[in-house]
PDB file of N, CA and C in Angstrom:
ATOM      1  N   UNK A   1      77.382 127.859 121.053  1.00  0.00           N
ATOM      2  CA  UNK A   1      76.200 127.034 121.216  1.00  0.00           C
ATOM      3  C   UNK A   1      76.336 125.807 120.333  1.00  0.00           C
ATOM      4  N   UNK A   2      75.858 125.227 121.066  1.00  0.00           N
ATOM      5  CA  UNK A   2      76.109 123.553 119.947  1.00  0.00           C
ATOM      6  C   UNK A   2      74.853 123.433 118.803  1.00  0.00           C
ATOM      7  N   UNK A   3      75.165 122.707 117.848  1.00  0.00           N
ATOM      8  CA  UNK A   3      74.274 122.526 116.982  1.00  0.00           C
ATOM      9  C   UNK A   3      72.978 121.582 117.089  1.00  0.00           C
ATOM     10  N   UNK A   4      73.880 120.173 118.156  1.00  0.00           N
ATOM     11  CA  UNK A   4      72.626 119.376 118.860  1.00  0.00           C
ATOM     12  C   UNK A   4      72.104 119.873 119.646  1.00  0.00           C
ATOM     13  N   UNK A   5      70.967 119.666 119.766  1.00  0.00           N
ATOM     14  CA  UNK A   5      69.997 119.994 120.991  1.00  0.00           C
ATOM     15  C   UNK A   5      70.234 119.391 122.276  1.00  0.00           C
ATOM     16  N   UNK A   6      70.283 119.574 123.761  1.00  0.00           N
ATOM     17  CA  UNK A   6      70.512 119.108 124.909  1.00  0.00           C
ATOM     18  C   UNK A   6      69.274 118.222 125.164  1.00  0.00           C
ATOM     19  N   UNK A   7      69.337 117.238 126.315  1.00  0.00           N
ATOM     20  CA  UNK A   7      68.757 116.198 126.603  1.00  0.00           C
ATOM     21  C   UNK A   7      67.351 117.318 127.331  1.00  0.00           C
ATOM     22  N   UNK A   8      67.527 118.576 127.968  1.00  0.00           N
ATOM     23  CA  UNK A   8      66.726 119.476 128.556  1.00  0.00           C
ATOM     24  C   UNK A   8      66.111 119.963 127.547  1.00  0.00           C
ATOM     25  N   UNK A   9      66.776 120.060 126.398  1.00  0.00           N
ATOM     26  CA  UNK A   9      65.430 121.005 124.832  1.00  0.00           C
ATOM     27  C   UNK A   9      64.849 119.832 124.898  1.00  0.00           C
ATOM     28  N   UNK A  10      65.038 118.262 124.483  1.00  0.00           N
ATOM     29  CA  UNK A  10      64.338 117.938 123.795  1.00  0.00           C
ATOM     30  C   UNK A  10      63.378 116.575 124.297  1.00  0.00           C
ATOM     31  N   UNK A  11      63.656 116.843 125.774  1.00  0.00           N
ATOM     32  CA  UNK A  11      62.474 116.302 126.394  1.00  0.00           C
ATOM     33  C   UNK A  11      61.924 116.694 127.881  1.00  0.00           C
ATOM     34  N   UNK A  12      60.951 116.707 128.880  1.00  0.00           N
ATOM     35  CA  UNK A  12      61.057 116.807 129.765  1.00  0.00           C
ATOM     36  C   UNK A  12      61.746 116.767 130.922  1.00  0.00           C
ATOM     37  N   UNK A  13      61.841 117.140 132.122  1.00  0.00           N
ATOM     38  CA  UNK A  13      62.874 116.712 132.940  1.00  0.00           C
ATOM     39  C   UNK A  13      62.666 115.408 133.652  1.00  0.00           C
ATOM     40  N   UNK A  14      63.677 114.120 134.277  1.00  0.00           N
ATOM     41  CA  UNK A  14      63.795 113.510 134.293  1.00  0.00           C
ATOM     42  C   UNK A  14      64.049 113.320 136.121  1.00  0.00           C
ATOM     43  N   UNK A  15      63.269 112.312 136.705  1.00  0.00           N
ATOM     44  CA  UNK A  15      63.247 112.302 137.887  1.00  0.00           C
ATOM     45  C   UNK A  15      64.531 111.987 138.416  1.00  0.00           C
ATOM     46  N   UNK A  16      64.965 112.059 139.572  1.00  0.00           N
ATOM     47  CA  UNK A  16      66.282 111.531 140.033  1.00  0.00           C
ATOM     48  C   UNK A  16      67.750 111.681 139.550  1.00  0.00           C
ATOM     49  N   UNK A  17      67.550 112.793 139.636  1.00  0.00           N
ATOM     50  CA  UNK A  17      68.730 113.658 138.551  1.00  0.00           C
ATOM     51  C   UNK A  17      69.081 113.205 137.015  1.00  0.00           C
ATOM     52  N   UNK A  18      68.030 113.249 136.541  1.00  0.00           N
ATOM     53  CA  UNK A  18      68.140 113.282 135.073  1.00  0.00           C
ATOM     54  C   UNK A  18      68.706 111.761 134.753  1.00  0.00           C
ATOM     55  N   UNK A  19      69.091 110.422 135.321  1.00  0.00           N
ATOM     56  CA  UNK A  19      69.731 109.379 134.861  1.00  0.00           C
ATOM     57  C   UNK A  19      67.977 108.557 134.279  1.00  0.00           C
ATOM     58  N   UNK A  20      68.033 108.601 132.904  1.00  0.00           N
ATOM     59  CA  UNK A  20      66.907 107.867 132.200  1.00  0.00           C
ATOM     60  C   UNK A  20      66.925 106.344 132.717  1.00  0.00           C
ATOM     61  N   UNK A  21      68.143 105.733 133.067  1.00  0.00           N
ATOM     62  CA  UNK A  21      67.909 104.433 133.322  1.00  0.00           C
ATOM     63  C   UNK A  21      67.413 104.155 134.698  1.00  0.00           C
ATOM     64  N   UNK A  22      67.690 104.653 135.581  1.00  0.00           N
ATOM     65  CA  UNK A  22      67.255 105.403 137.125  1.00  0.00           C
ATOM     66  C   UNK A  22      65.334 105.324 136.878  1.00  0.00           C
ATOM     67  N   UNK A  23      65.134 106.301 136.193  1.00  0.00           N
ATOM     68  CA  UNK A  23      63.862 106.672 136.043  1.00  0.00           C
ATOM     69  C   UNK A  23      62.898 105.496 135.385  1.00  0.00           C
ATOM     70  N   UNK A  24      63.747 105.067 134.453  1.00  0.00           N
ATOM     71  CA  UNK A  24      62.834 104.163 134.199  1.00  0.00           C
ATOM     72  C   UNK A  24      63.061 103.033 134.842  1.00  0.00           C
ATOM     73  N   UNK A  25      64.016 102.418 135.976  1.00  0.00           N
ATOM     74  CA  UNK A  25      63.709 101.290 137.156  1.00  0.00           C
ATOM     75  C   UNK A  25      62.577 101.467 137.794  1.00  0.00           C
ATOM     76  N   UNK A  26      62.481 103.292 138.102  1.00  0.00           N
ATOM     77  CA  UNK A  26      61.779 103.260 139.005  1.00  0.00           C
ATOM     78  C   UNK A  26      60.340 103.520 138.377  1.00  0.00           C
ATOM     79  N   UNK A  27      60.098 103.853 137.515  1.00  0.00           N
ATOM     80  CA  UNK A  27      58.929 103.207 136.716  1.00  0.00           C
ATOM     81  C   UNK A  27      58.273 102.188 137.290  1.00  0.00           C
ATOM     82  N   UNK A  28      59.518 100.765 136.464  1.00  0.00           N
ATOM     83  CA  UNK A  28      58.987  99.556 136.121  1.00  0.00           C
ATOM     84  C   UNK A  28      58.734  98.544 138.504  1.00  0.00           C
ATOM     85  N   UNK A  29      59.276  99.745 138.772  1.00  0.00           N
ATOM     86  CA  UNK A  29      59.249  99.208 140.275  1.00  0.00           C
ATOM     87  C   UNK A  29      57.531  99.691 140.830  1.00  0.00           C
ATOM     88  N   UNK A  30      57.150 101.183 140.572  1.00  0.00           N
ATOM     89  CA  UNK A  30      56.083 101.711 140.697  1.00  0.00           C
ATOM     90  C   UNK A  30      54.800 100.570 140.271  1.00  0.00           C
ATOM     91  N   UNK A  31      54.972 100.379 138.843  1.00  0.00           N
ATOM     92  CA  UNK A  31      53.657  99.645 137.884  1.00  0.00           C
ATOM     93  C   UNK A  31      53.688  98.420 139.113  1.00  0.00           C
ATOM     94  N   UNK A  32      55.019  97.195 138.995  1.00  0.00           N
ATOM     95  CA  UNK A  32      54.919  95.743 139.751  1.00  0.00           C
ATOM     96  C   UNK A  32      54.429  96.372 140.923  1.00  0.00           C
ATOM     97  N   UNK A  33      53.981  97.626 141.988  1.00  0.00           N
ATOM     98  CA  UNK A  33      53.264  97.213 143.267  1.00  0.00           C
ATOM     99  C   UNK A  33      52.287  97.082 143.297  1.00  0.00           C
ATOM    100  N   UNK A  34      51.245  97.198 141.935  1.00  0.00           N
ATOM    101  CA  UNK A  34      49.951  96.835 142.049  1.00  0.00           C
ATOM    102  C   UNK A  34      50.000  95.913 141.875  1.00  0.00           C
ATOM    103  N   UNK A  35      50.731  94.787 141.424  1.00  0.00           N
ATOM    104  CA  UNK A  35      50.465  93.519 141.324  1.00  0.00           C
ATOM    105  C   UNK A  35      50.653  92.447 142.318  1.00  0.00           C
ATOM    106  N   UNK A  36      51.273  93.543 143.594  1.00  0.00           N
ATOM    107  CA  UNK A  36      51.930  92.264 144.982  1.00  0.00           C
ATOM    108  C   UNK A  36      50.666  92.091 145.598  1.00  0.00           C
ATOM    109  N   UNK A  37      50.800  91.315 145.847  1.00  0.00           N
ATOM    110  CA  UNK A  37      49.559  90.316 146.967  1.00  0.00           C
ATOM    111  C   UNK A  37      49.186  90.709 147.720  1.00  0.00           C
ATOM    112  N   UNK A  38      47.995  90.851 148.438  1.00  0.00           N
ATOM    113  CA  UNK A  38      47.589  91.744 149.820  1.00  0.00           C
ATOM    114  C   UNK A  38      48.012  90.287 150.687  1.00  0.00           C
ATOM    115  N   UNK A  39      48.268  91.147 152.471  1.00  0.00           N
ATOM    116  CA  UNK A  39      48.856  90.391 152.919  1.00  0.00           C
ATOM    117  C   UNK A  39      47.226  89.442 153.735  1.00  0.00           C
ATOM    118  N   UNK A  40      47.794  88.104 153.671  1.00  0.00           N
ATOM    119  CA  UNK A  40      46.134  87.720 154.182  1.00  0.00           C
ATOM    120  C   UNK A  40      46.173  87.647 155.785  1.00  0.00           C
ATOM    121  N   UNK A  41      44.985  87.930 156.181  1.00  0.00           N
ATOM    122  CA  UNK A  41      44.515  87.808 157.775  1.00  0.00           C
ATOM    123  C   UNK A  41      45.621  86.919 158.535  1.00  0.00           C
ATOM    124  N   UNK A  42      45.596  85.922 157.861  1.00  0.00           N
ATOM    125  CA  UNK A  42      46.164  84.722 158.990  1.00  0.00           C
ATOM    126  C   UNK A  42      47.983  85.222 158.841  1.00  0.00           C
ATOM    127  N   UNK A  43      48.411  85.950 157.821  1.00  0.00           N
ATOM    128  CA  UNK A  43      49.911  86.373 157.933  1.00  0.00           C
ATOM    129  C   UNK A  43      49.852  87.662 158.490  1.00  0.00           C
ATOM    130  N   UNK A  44      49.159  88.413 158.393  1.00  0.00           N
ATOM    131  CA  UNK A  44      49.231  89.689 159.067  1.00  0.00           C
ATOM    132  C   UNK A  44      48.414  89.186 161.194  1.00  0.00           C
ATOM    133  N   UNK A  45      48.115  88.281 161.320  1.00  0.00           N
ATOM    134  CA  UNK A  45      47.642  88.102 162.435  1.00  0.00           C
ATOM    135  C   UNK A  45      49.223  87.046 163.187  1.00  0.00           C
ATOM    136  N   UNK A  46      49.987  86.943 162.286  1.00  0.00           N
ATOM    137  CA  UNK A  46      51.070  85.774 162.706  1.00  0.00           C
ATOM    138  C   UNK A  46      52.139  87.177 163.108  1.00  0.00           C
ATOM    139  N   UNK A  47      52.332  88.463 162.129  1.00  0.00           N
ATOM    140  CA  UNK A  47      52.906  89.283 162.537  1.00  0.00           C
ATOM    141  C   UNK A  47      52.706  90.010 163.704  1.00  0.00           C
ATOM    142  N   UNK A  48      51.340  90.365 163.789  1.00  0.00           N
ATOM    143  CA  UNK A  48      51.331  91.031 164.863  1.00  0.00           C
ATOM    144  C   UNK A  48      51.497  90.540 166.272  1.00  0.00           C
ATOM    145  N   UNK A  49      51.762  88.798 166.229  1.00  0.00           N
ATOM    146  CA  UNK A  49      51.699  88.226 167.409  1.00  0.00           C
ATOM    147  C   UNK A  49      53.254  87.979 167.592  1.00  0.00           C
ATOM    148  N   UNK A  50      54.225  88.140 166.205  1.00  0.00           N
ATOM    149  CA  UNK A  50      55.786  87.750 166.610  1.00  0.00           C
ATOM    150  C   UNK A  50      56.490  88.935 167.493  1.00  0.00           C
ATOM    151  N   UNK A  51      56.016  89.026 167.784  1.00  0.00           N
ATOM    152  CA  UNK A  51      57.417  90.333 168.906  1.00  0.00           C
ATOM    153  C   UNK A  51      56.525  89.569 170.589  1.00  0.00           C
ATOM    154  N   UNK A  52      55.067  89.289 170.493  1.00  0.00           N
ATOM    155  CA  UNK A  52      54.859  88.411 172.138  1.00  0.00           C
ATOM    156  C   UNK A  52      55.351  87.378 172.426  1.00  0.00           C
ATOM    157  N   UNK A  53      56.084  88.017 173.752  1.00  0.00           N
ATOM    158  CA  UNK A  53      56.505  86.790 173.957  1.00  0.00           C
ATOM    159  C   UNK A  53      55.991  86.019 175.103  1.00  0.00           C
ATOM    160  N   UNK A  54      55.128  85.744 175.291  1.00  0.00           N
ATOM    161  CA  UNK A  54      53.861  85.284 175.796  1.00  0.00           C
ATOM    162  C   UNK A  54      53.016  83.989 175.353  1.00  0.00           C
ATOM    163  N   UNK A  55      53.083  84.531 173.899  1.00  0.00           N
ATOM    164  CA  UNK A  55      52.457  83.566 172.504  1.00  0.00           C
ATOM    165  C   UNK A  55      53.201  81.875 172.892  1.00  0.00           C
ATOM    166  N   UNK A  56      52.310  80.980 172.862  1.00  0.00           N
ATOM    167  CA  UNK A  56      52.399  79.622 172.507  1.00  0.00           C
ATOM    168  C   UNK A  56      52.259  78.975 171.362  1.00  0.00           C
ATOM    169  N   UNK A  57      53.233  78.154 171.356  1.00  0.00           N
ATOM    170  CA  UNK A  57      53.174  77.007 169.888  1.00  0.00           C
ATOM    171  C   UNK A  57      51.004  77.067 169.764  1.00  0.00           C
ATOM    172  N   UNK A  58      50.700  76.359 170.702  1.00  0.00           N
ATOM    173  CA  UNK A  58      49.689  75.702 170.289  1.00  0.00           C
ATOM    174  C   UNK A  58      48.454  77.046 169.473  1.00  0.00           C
ATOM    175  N   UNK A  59      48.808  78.238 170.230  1.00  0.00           N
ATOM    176  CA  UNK A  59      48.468  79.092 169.150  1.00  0.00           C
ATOM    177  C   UNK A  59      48.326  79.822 168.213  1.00  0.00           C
ATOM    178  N   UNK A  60      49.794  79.505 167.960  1.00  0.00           N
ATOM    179  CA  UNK A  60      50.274  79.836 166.418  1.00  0.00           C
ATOM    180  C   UNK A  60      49.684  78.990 165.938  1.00  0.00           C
ATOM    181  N   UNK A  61      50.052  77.593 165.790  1.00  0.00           N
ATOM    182  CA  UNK A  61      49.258  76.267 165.235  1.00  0.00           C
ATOM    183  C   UNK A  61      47.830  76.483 165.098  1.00  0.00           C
ATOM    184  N   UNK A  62      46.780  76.987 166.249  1.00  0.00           N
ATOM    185  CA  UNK A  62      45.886  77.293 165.576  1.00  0.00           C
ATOM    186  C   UNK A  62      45.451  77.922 164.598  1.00  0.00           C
ATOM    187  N   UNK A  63      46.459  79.200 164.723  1.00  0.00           N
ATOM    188  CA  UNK A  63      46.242  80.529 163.610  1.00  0.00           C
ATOM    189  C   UNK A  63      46.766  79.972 162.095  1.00  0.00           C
ATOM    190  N   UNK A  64      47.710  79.390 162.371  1.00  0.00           N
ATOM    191  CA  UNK A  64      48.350  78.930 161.219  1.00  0.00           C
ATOM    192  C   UNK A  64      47.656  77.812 160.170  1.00  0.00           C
ATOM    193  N   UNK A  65      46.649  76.866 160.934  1.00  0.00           N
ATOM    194  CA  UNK A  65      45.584  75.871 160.707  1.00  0.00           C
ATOM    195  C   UNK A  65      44.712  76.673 159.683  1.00  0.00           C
ATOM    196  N   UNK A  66      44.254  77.976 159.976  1.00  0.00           N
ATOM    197  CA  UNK A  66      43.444  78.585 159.833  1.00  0.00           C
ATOM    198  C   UNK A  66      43.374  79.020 157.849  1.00  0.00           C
ATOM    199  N   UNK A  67      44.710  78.661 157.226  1.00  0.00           N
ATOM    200  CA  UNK A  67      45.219  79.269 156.362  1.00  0.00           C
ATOM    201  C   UNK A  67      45.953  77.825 155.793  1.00  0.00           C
ATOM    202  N   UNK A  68      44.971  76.840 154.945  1.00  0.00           N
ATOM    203  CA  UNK A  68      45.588  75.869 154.959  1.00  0.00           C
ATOM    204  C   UNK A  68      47.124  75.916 153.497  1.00  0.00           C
ATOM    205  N   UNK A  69      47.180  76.388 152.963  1.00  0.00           N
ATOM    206  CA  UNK A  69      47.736  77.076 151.569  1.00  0.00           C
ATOM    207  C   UNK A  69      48.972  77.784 152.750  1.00  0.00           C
ATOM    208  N   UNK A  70      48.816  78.621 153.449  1.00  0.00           N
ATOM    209  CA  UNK A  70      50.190  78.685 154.579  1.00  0.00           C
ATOM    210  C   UNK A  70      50.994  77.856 155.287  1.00  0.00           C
ATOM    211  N   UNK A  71      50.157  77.210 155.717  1.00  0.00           N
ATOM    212  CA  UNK A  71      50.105  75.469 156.979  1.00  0.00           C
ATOM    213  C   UNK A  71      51.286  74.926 155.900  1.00  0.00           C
ATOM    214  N   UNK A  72      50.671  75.011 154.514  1.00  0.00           N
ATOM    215  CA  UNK A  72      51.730  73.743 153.447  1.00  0.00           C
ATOM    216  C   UNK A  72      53.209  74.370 153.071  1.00  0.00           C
ATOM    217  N   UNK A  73      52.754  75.330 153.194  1.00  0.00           N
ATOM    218  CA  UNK A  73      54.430  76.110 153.048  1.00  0.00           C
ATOM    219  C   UNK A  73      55.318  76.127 154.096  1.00  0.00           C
ATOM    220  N   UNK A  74      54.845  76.508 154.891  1.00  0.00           N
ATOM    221  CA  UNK A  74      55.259  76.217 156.073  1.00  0.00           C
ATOM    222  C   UNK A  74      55.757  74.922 156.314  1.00  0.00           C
ATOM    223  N   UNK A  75      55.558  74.159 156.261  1.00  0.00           N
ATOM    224  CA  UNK A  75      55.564  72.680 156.285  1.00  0.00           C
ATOM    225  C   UNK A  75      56.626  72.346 155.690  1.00  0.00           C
ATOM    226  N   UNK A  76      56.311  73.234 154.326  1.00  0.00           N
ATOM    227  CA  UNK A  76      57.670  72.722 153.656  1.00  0.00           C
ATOM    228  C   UNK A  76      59.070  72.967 153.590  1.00  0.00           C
ATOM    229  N   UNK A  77      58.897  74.345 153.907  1.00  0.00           N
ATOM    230  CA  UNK A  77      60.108  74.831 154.355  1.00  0.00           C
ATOM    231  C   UNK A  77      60.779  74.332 155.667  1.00  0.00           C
ATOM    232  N   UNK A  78      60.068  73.855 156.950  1.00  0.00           N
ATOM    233  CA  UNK A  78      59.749  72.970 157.671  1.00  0.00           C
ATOM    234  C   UNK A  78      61.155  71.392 157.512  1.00  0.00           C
ATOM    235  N   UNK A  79      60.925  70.987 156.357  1.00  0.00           N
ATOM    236  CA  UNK A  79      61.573  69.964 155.483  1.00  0.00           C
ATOM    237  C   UNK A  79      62.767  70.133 154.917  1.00  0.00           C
ATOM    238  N   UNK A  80      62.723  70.967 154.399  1.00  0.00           N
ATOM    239  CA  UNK A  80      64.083  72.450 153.561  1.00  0.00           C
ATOM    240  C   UNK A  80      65.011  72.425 154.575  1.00  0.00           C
ATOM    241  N   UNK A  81      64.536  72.542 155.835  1.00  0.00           N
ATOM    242  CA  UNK A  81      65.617  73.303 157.049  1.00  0.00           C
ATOM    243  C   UNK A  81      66.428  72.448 157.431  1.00  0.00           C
ATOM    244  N   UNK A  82      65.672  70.658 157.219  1.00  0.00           N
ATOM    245  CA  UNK A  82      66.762  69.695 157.669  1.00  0.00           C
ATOM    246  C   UNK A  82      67.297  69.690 156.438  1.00  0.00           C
ATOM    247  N   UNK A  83      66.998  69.634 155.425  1.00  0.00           N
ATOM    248  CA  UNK A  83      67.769  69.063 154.063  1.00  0.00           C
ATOM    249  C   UNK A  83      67.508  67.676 153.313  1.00  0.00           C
ATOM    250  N   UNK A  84      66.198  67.717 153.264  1.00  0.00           N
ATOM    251  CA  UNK A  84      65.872  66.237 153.372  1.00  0.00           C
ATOM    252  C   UNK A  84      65.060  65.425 153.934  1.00  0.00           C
ATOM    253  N   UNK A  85      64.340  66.047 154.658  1.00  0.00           N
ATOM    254  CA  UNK A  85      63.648  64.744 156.132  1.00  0.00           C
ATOM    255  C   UNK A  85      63.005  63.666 155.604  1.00  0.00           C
ATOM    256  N   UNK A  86      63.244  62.596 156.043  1.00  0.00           N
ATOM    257  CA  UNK A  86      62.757  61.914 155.178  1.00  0.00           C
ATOM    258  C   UNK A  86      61.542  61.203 155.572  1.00  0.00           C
ATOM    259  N   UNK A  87      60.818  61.535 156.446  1.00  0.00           N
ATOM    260  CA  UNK A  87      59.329  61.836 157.396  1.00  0.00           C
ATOM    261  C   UNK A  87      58.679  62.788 157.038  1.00  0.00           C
ATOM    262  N   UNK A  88      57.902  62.460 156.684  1.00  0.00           N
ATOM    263  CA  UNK A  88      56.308  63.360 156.205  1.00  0.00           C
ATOM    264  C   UNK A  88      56.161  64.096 157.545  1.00  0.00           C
ATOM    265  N   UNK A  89      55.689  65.305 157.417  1.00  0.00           N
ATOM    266  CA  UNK A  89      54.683  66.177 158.460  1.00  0.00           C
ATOM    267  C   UNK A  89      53.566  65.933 158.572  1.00  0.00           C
ATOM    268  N   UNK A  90      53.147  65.492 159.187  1.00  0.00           N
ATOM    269  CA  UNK A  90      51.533  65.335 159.186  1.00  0.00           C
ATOM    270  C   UNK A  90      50.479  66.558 159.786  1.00  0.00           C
ATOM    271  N   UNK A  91      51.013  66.982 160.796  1.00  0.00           N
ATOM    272  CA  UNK A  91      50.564  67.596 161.388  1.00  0.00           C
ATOM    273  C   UNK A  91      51.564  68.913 162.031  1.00  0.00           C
TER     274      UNK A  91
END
């Protein structure tokens, strides 16, 4: 018998086969999901409409209007995709 004590005497058992660094990722992964964002109406209403294919520009654009803080991201990334544009979006 050894004279040190095993990682099993001298503390509880440890989720995910005993790797402490394992356990505590998944800790620090657990605590950050209370802090993610609920998803808002106008993004959860943009999801449920991407698989129709039916759906028109002009009513995404509405939905998307709807959520002006989205509209601008959008927009911007929008800009991102050419690399540059060097034309404002207006609309």
């Amino acid at each position: 018998m050894s004279a040190t004590p095993s990682n099993a005497e001298t503390s509880a058992p440890l989720p995910s086969g005993g790797d402490p660094v394992r356990s505590r990722q998944t800790e620090l992964i657990l605590e950050s999901v209370d802090a993610l964002p609920t998803l808002s109406a106008v993004a959860s209403r943009l999801l449920s409409i991407g698989s129709d294919d039916k759906i028109d520009l002009a009513e995404i654009s509405q939905i998307v209007e709807a959520d002006p803080a989205m509209a601008g991201r959008i927009l911007a990334l929008c800009r991102r995709a050419d690399k540059g544009l060097g034309d404002r979006i207006t609309s």
